[in-house]
N, C-alpha and C. Protein backbone atom coordinates (compact mmCIF):
# COMPACT_ATOMS: atom_id res chain seq x y z
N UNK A 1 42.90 116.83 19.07
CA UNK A 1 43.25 115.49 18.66
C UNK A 1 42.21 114.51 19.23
N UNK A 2 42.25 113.33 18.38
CA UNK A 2 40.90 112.90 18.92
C UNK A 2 41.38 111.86 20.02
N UNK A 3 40.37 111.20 21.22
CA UNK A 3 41.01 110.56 21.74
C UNK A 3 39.87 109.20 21.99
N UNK A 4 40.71 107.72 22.45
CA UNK A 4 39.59 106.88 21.87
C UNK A 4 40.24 105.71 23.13
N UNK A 5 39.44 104.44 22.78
CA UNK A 5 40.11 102.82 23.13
C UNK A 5 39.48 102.12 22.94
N UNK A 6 40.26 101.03 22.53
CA UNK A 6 39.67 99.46 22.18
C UNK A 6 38.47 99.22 22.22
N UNK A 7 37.88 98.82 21.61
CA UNK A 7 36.53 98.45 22.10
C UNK A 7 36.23 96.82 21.75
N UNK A 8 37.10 96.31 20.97
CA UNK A 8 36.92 94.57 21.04
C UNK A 8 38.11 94.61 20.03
N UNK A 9 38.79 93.18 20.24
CA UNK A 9 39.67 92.72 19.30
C UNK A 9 38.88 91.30 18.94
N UNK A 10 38.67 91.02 17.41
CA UNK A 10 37.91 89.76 17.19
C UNK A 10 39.35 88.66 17.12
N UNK A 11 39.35 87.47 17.41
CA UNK A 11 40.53 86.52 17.13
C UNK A 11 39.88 85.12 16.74
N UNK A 12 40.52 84.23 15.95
CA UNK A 12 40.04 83.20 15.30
C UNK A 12 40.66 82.11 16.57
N UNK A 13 39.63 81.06 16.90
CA UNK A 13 40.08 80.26 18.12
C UNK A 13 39.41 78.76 17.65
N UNK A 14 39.71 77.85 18.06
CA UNK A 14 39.25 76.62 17.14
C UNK A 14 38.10 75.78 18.07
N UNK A 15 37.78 76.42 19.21
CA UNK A 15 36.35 76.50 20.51
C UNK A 15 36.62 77.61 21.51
N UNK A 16 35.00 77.87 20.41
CA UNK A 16 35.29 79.44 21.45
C UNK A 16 34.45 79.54 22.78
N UNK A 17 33.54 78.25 22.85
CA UNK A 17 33.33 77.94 24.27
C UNK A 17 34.21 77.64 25.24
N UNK A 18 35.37 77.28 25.06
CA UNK A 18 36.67 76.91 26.11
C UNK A 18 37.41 77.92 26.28
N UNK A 19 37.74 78.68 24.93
CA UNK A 19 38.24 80.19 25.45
C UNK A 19 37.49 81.11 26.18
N UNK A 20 36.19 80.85 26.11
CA UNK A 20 35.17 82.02 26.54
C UNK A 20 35.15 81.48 28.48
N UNK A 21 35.20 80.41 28.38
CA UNK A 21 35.07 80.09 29.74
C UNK A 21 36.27 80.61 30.85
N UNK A 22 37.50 80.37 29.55
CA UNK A 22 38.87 80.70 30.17
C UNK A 22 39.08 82.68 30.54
N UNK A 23 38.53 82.95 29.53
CA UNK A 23 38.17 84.67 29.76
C UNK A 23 37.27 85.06 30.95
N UNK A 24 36.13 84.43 30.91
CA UNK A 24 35.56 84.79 31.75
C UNK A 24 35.61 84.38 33.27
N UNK A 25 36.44 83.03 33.43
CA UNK A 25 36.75 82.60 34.54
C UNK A 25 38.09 83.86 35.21
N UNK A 26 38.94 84.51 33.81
CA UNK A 26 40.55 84.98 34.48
C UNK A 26 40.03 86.29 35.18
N UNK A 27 39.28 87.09 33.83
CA UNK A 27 38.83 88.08 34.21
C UNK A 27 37.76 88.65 34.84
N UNK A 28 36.88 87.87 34.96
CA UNK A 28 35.69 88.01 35.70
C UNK A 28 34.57 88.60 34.73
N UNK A 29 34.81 88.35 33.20
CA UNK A 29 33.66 88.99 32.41
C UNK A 29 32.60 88.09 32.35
N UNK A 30 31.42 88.27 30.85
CA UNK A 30 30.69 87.65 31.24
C UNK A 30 30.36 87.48 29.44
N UNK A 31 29.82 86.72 29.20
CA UNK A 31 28.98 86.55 27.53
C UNK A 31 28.44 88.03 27.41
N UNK A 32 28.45 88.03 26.11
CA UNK A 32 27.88 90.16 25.73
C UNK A 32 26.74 88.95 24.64
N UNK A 33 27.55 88.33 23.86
CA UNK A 33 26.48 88.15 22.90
C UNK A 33 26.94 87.00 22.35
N UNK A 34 26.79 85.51 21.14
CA UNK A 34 27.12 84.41 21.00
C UNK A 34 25.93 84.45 19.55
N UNK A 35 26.53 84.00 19.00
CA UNK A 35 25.70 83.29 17.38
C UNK A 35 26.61 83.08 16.17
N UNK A 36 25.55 82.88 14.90
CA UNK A 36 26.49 82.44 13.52
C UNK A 36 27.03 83.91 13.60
N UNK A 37 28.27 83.61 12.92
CA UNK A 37 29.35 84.61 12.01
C UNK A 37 28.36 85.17 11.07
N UNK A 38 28.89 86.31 10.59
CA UNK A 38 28.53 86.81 9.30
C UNK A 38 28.79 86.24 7.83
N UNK A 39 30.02 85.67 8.25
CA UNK A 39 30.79 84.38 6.68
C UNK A 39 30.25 83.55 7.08
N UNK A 40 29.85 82.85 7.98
CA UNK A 40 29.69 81.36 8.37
C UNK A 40 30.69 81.02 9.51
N UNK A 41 30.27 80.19 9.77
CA UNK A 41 30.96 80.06 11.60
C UNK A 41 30.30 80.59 12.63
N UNK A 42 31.03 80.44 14.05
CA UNK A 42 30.35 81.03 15.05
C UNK A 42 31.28 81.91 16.02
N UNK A 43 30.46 82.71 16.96
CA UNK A 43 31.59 84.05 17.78
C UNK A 43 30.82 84.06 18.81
N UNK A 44 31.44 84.07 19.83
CA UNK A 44 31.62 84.18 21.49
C UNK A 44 31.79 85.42 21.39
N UNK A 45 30.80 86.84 21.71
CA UNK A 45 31.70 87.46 22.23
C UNK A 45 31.58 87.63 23.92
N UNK A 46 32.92 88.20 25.16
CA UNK A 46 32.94 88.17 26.05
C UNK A 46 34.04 89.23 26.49
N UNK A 47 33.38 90.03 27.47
CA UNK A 47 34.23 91.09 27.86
C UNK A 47 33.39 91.80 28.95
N UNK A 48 33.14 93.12 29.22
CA UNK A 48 32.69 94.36 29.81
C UNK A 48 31.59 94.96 29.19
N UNK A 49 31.02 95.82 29.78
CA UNK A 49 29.99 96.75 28.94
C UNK A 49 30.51 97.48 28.28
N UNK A 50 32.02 97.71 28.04
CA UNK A 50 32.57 98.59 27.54
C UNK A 50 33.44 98.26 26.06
N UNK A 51 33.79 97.17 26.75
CA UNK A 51 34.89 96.55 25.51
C UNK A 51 34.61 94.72 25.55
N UNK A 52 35.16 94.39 24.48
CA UNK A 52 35.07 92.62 24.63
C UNK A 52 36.15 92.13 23.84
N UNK A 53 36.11 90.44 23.44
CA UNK A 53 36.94 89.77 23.08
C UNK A 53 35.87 88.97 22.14
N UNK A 54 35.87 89.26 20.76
CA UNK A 54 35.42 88.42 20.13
C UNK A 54 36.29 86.87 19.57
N UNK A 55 35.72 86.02 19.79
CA UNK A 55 36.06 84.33 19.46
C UNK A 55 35.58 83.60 18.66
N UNK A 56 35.71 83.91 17.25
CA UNK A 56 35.10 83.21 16.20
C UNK A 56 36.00 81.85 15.75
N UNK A 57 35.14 81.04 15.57
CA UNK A 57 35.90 79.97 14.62
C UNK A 57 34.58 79.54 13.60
N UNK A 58 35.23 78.69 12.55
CA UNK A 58 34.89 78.55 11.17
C UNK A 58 35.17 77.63 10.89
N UNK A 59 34.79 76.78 9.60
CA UNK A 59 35.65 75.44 8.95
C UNK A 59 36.77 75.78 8.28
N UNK A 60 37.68 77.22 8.44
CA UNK A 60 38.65 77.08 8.22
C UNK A 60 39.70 77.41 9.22
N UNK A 61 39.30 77.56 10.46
CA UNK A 61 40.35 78.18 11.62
C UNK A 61 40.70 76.82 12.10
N UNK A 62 41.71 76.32 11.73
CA UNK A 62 42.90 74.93 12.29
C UNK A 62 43.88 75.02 13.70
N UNK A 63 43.83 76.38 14.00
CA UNK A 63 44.44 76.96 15.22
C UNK A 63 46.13 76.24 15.09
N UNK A 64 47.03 76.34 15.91
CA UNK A 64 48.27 76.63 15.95
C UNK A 64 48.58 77.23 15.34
N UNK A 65 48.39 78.44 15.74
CA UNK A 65 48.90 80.12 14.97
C UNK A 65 50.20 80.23 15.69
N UNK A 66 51.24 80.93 14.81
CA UNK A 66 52.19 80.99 14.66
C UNK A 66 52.20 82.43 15.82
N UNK A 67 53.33 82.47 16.60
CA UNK A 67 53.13 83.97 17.06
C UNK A 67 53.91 84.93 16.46
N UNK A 68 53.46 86.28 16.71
CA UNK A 68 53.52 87.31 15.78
C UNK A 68 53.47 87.39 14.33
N UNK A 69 52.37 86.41 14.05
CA UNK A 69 51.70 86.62 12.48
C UNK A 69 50.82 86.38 12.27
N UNK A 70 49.94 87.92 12.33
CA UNK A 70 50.13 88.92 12.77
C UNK A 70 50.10 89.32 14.37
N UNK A 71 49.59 88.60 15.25
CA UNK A 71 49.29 88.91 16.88
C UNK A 71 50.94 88.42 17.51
N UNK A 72 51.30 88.99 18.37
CA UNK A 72 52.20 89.13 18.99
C UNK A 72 51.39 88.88 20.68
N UNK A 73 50.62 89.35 21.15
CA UNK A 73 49.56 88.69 22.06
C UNK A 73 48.71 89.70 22.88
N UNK A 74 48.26 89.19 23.48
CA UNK A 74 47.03 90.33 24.11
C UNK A 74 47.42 90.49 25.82
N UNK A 75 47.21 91.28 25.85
CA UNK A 75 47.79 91.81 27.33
C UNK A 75 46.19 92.12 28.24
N UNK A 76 46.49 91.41 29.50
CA UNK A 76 45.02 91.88 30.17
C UNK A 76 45.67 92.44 31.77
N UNK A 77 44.99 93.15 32.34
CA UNK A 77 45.24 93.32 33.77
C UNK A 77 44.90 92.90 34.77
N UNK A 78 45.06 92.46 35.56
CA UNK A 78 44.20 91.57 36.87
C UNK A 78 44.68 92.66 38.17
N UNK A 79 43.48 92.17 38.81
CA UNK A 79 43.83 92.40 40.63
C UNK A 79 44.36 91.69 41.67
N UNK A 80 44.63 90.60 40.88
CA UNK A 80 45.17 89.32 42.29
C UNK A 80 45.94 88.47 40.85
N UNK A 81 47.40 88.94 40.69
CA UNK A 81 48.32 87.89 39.74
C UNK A 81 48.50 86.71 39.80
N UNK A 82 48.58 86.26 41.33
CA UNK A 82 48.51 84.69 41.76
C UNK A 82 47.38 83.86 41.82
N UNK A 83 45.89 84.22 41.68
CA UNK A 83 44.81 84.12 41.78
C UNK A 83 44.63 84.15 39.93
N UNK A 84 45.05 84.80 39.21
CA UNK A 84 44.94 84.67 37.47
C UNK A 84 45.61 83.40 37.32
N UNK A 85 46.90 83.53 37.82
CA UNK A 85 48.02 82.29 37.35
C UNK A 85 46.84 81.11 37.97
N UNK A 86 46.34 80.71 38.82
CA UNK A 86 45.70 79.64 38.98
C UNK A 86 44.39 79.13 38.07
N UNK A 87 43.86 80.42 37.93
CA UNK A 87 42.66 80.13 37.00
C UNK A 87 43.41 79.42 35.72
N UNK A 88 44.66 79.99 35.29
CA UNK A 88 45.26 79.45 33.86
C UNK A 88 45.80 78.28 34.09
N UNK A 89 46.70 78.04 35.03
CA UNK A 89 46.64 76.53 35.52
C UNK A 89 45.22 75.12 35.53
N UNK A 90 44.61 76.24 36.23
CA UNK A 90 42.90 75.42 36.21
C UNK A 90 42.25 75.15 34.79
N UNK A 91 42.78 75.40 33.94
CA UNK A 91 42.24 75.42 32.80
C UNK A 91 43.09 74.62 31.95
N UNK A 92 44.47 74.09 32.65
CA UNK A 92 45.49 72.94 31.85
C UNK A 92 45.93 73.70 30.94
N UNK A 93 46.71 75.02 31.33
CA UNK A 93 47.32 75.89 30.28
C UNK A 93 48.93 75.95 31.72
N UNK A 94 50.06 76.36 30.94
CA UNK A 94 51.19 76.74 31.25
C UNK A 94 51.62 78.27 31.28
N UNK A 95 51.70 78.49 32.64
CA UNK A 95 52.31 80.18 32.65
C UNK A 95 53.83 80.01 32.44
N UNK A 96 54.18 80.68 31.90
CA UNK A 96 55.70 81.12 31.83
C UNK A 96 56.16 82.32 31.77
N UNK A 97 57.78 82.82 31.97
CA UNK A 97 57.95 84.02 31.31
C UNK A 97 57.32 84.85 32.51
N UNK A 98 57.49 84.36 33.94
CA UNK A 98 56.82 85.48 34.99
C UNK A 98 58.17 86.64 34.96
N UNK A 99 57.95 87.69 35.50
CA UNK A 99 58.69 88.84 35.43
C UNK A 99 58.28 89.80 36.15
N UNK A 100 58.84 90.57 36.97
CA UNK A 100 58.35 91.96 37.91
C UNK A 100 59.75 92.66 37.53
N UNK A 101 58.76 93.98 36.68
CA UNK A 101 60.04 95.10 36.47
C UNK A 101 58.82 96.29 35.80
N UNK A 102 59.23 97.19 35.90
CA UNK A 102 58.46 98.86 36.27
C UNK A 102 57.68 98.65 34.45
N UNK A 103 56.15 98.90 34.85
CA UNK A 103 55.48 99.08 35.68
C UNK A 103 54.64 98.29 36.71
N UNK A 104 55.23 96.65 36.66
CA UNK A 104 54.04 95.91 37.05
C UNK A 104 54.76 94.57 36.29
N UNK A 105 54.23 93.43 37.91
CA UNK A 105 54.29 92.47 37.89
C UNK A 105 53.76 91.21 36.56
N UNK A 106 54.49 90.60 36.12
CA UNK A 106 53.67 89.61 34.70
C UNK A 106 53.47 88.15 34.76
N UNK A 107 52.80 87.21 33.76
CA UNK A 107 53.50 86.21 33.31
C UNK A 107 52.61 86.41 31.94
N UNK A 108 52.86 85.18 31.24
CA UNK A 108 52.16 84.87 29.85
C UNK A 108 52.18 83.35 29.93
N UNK A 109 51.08 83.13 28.95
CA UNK A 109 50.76 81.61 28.58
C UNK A 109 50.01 81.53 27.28
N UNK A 110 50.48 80.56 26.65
CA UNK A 110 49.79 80.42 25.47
C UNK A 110 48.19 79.33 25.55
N UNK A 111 47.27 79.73 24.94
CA UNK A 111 46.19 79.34 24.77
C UNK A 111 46.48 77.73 23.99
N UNK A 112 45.14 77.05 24.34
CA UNK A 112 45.40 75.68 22.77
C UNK A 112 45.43 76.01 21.73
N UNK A 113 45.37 77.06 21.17
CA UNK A 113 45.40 77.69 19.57
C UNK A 113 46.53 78.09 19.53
N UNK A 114 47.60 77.94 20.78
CA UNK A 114 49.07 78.96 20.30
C UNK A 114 49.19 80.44 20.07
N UNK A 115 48.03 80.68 21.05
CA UNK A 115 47.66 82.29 20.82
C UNK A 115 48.20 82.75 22.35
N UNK A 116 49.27 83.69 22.15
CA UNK A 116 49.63 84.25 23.57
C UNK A 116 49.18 85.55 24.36
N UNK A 117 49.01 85.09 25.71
CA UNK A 117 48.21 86.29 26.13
C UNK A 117 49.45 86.65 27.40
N UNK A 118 49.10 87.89 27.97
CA UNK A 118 49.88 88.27 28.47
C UNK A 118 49.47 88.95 29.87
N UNK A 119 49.48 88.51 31.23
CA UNK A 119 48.60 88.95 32.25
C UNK A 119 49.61 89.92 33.30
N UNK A 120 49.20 91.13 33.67
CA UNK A 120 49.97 92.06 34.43
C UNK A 120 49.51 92.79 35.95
N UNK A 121 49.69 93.19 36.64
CA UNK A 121 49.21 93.05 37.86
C UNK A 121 50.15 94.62 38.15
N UNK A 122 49.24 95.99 38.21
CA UNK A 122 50.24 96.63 38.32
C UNK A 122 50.69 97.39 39.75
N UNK A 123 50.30 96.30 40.73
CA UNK A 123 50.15 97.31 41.98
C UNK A 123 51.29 97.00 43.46
């Protein structure tokens, strides 16, 4: 059976310089690559050598996306949960929805696009 993982999820964001800053400030990544879209528009991407987070917007991405249509939200892992929650604070975003139950400590916050992410701490 074959076996695999993620290697980028692209998401439509309405500045993907403010998300990119917010990624790379939570998680500690870094810019992989940045230019025009292939349709038109532009993409941030930012992640690992391994995997990333592409951030395109366009003249048609209006942002306040609805949740779960289709994204339900993105889940990331950290090493210091109280040290994430501040960076998202620092950035004039709202954590909510904290929770500790097996496997690992949480919260979530929605982005300015209404895009929810979901941060976990499993140790």
């Amino acid at each position: 059976m074959p076996k695999g993982n993620l290697e980028h999820a692209n998401i439509s964001v309405t500045n993907p310089d403010r998300s990119a800053a917010l990624l790379i400030d939570l998680l500690g990544w870094h810019e992989r690559w940045k230019g025009d879209a292939m349709s038109g528009g532009h993409t941030i991407h930012v992640g690992t050598e391994h995997a990333y987070v592409a951030l395109y917007t366009g003249p048609h991405v209006r942002g306040s996306f609805e949740k779960g249509n289709p994204l339900n939200h993105l889940g990331f892992v950290v090493d210091d949960l109280e040290a994430a929650e501040k960076v998202v604070v620092s950035h004039g975003l709202k954590p909510f929805g904290h929770d500790d139950y097996e496997p690992g400590r949480r919260f979530y916050f929605f982005d300015w696009d209404g895009i929810e992410f979901e941060v976990v701490n499993y140790e």
